[in-house]
C-alpha atoms as a PDB file:
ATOM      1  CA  UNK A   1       7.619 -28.216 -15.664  1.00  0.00           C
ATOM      2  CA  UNK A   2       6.999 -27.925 -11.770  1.00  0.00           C
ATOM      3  CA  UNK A   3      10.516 -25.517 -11.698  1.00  0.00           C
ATOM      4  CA  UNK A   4       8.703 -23.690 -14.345  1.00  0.00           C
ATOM      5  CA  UNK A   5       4.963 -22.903 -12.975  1.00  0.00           C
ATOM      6  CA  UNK A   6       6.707 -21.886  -9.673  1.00  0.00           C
ATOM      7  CA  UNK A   7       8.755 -19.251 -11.856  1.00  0.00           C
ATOM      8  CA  UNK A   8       5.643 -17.786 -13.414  1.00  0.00           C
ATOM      9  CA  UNK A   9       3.490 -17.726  -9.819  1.00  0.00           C
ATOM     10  CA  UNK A  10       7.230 -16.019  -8.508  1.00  0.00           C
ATOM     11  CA  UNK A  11       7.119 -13.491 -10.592  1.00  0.00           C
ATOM     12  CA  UNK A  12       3.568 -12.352 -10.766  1.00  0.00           C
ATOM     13  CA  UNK A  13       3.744 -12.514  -6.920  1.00  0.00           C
ATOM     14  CA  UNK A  14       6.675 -10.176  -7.983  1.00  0.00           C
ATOM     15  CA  UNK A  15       4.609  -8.429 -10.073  1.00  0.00           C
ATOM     16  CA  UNK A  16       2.196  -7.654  -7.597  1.00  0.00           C
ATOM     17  CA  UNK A  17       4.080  -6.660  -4.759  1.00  0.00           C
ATOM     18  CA  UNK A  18       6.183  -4.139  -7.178  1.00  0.00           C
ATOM     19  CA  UNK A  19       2.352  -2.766  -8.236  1.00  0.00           C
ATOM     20  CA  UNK A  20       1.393  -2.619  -4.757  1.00  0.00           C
ATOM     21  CA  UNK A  21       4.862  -0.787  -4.279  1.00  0.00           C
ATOM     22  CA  UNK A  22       4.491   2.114  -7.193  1.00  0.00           C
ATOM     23  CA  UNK A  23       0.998   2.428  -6.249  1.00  0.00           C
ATOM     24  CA  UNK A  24       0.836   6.272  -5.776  1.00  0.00           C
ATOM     25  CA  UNK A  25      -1.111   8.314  -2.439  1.00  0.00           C
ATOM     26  CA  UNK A  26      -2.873  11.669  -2.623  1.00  0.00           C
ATOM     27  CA  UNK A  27      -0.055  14.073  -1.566  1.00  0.00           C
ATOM     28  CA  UNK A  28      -0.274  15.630   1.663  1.00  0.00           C
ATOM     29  CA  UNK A  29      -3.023  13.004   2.822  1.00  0.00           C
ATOM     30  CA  UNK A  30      -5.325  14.114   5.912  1.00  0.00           C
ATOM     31  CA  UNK A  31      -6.902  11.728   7.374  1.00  0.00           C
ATOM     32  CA  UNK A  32      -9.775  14.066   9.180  1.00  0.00           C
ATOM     33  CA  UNK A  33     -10.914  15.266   6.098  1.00  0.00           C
ATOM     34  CA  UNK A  34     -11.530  11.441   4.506  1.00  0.00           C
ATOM     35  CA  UNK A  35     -14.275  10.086   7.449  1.00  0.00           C
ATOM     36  CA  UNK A  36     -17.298  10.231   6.843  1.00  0.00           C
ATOM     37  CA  UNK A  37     -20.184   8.668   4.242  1.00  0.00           C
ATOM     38  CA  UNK A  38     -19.168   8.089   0.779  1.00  0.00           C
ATOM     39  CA  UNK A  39     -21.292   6.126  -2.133  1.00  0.00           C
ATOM     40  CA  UNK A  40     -19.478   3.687  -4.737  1.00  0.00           C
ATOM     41  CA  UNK A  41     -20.148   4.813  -7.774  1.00  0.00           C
ATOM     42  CA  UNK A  42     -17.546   3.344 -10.048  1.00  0.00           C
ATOM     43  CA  UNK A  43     -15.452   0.049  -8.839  1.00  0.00           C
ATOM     44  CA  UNK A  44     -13.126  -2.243 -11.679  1.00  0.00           C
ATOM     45  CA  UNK A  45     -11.269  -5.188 -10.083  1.00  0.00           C
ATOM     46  CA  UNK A  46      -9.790  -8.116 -11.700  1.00  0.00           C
ATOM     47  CA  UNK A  47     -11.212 -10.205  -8.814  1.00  0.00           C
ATOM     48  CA  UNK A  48     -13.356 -13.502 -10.090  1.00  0.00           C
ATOM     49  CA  UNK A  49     -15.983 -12.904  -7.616  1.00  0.00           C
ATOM     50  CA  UNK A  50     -16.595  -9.131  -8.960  1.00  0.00           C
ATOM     51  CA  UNK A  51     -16.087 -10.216 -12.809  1.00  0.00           C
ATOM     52  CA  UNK A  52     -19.038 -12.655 -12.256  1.00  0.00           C
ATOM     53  CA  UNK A  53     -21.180 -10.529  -9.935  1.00  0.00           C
ATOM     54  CA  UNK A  54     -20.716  -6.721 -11.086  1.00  0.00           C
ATOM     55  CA  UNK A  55     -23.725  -6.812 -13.401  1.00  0.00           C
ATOM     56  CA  UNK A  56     -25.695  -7.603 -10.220  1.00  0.00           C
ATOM     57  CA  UNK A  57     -24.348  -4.795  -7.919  1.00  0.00           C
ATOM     58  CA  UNK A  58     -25.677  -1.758  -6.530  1.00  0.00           C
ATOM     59  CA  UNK A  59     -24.327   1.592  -5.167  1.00  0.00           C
ATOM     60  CA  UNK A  60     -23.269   1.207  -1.604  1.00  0.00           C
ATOM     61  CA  UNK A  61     -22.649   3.282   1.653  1.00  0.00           C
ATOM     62  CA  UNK A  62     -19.501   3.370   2.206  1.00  0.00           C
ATOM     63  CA  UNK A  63     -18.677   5.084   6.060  1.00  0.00           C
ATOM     64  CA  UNK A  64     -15.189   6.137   6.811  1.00  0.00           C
ATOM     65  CA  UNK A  65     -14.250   6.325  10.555  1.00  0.00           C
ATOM     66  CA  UNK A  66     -10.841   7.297  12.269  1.00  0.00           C
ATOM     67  CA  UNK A  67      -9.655   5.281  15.141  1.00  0.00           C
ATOM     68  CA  UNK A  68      -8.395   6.327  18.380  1.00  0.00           C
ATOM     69  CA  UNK A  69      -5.140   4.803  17.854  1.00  0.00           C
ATOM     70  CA  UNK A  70      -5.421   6.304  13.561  1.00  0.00           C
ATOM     71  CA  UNK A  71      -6.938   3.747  11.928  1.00  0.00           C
ATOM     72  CA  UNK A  72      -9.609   3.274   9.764  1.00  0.00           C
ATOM     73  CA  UNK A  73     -12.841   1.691   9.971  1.00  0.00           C
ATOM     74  CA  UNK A  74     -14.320   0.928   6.760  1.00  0.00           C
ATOM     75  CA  UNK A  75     -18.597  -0.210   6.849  1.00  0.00           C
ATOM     76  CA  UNK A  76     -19.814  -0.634   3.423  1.00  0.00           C
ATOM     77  CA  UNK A  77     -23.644  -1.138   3.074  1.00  0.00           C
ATOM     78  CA  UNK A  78     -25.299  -2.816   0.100  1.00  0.00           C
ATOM     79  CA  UNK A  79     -28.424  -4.145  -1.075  1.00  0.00           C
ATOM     80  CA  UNK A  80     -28.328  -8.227  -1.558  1.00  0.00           C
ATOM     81  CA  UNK A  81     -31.714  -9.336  -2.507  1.00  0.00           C
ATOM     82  CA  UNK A  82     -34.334  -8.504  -0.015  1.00  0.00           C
ATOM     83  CA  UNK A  83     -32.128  -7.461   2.844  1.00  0.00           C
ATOM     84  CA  UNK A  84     -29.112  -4.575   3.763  1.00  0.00           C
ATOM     85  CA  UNK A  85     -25.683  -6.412   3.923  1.00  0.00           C
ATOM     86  CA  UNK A  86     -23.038  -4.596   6.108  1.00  0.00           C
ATOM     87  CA  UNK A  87     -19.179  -5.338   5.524  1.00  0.00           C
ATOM     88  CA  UNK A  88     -16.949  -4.196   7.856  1.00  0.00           C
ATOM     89  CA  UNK A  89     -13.143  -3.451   7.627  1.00  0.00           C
ATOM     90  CA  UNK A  90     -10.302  -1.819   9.529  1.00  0.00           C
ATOM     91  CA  UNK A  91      -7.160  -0.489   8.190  1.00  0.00           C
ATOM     92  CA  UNK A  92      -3.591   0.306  10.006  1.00  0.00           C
ATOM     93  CA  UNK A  93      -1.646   2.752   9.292  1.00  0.00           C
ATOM     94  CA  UNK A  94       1.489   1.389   7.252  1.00  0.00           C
ATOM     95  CA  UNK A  95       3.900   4.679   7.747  1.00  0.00           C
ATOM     96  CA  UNK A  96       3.232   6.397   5.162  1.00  0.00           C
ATOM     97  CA  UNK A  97       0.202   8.895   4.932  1.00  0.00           C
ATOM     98  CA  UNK A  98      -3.075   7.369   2.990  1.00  0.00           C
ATOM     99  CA  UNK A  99      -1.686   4.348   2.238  1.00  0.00           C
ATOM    100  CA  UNK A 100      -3.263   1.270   5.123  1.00  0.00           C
ATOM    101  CA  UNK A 101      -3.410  -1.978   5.370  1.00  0.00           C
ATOM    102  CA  UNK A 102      -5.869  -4.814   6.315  1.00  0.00           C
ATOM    103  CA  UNK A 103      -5.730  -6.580  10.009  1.00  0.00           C
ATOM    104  CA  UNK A 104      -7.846  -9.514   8.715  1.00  0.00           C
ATOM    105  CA  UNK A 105      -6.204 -12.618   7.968  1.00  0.00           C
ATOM    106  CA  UNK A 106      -6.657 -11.894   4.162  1.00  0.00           C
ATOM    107  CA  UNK A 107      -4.422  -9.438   3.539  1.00  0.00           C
ATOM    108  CA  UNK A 108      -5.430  -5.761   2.127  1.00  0.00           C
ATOM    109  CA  UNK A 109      -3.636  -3.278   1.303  1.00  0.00           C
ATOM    110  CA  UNK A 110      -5.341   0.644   0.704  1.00  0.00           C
ATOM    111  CA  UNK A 111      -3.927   3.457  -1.183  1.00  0.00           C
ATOM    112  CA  UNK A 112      -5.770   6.540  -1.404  1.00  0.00           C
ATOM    113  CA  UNK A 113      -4.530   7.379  -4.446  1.00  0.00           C
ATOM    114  CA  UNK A 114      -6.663  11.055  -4.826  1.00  0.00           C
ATOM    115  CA  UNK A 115      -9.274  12.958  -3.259  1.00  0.00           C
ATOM    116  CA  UNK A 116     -10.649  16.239  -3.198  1.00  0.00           C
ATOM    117  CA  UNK A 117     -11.793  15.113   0.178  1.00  0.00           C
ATOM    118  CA  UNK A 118     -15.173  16.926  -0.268  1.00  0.00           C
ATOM    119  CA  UNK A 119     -16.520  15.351  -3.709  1.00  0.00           C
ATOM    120  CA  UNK A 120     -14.782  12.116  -4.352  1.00  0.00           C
ATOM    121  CA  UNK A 121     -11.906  10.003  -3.842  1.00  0.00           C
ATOM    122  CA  UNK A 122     -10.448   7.523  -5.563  1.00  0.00           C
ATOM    123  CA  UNK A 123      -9.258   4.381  -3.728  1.00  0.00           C
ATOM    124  CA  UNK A 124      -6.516   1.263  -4.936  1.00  0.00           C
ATOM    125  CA  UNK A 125      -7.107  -2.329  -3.204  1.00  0.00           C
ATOM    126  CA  UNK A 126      -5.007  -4.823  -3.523  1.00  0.00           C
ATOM    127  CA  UNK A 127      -6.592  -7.957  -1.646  1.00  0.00           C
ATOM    128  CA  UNK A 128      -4.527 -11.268  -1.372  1.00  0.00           C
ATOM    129  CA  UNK A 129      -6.988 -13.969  -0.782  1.00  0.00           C
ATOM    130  CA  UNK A 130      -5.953 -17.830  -1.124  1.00  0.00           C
ATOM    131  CA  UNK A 131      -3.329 -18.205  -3.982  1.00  0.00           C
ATOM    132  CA  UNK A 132      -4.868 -14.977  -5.723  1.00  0.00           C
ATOM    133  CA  UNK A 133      -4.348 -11.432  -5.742  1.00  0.00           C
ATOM    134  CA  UNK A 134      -6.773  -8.963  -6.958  1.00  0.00           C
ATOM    135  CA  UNK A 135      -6.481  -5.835  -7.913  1.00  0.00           C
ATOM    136  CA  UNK A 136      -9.853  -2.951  -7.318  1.00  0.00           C
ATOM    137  CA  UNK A 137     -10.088   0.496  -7.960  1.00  0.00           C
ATOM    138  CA  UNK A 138     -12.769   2.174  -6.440  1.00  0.00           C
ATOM    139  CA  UNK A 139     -14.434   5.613  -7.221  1.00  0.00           C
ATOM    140  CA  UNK A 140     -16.500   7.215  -3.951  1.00  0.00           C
ATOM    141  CA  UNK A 141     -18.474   9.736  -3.895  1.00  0.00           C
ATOM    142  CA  UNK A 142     -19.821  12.471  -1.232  1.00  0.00           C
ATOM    143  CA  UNK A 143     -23.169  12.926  -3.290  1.00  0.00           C
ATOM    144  CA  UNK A 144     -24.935   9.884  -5.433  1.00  0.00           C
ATOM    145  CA  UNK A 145     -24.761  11.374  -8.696  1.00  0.00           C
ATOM    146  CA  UNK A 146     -20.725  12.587 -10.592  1.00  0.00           C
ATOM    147  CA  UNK A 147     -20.019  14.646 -13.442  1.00  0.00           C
ATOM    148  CA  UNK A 148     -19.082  13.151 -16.319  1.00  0.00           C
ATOM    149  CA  UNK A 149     -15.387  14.535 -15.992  1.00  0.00           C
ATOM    150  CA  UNK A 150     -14.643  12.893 -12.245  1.00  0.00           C
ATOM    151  CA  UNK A 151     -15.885   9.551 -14.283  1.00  0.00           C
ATOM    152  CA  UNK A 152     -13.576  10.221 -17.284  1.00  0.00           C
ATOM    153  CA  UNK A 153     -10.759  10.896 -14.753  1.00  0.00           C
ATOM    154  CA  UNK A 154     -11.654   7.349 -13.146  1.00  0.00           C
ATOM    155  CA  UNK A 155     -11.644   5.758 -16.192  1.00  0.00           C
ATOM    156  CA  UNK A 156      -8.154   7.071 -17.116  1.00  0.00           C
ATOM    157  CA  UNK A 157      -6.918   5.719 -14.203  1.00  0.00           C
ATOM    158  CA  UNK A 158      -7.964   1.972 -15.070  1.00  0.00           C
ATOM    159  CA  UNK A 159      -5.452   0.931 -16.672  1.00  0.00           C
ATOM    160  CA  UNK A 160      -2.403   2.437 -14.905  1.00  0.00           C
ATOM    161  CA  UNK A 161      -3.021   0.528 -12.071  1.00  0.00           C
ATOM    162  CA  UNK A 162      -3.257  -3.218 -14.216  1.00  0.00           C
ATOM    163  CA  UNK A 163      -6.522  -3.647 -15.036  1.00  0.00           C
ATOM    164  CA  UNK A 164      -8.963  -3.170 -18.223  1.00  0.00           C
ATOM    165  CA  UNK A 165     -12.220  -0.702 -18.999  1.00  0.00           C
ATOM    166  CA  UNK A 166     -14.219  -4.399 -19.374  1.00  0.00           C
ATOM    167  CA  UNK A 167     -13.305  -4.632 -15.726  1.00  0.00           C
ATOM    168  CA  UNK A 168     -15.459  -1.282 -14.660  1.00  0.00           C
ATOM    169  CA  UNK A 169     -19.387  -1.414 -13.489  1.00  0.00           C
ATOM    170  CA  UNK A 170     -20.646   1.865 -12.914  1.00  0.00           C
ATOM    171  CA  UNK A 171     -23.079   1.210 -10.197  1.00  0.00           C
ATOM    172  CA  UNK A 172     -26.458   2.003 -10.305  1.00  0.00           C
ATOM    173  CA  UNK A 173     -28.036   3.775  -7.770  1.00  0.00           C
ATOM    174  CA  UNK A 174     -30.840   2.147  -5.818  1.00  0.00           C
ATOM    175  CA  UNK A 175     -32.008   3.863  -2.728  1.00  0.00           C
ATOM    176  CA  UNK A 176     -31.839   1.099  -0.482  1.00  0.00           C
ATOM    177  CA  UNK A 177     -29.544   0.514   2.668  1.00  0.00           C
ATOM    178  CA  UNK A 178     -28.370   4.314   3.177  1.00  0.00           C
ATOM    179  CA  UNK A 179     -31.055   5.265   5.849  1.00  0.00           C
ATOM    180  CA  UNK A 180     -28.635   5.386   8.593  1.00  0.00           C
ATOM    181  CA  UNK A 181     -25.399   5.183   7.304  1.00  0.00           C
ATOM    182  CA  UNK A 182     -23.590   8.085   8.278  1.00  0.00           C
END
């Protein structure tokens, strides 16, 4: 039974790492063009925390800054009840253009899987925290509103990358937390 379980948790740690592997990057990624202030408009993840909280969330600020040394710095602002909550990330380069990963000690890894650099861009986490890995797919923004075809597109992309359309929450906007944020 024991020899068992640890075959399962073996290969969906497989499982993940060969996702996180075949996870694809915008072709010809440059950097320069990504920094800047994005809103989330769209996010799915398979993570616990987000399945029990999305129906709460708001649109956030998301900043994108390039490093000296070319990393990313990642601030997200959000509304959480009365007050703006920052969340603050950086992200080395892994070798291969657009893709980063985390320098906490949870590990993250970032694949900028498309942009149009100017209008959106569409971003794969995968975020190993405790004996789980989650899986997010985030849809950002340049402007707070999206045409219904960039959505449609993000959509699409759901479930190629593991997870289901019952993990999506569009976010609404809100207005709070973006004086400032870029």
């Amino acid at each position: 039974m024991h020899a068992t379980l640890l075959g399962v948790l073996g290969l969906a740690l497989l499982g993940a790492l060969h996702a996180q592997d075949s996870v694809p990057v915008q072709t010809d990624f440059q950097q320069d063009k990504l920094t800047g202030r994005w809103y989330s408009i769209g996010l799915a993840s398979n993570s616990n925390w987000f399945k029990e909280k999305k129906h709460l969330m708001k649109m956030c600020t998301t900043v994108i800054s390039a490093t000296a040394d070319g990393n990313l710095e990642v601030t997200s602002t959000y509304p959480k009840l009365d007050r703006c909550q920052k969340f603050e990330l950086l992200f080395q380069q892994s070798g291969q253009a657009g893709h980063y990963m985390g320098t906490s000690q949870e590990k993250r890894d970032l694949h900028v899987m498309e942009t149009d650099y100017s209008h959106y861009a569409i971003v794969h986490e995968l975020h190993q925290s405790g004996q789980e890995p989650s899986t997010a797919l985030q849809l950002l923004t340049r402007e707070q509103d999206t045409s219904p075809q960039l959505l449609q597109k993000f959509k699409e992309l759901i479930p190629t990358v593991g997870l289901t359309k019952d993990m999506l929450a569009i976010l609404p906007k809100s207005g709070e937390c973006q004086e400032g944020a870029g």
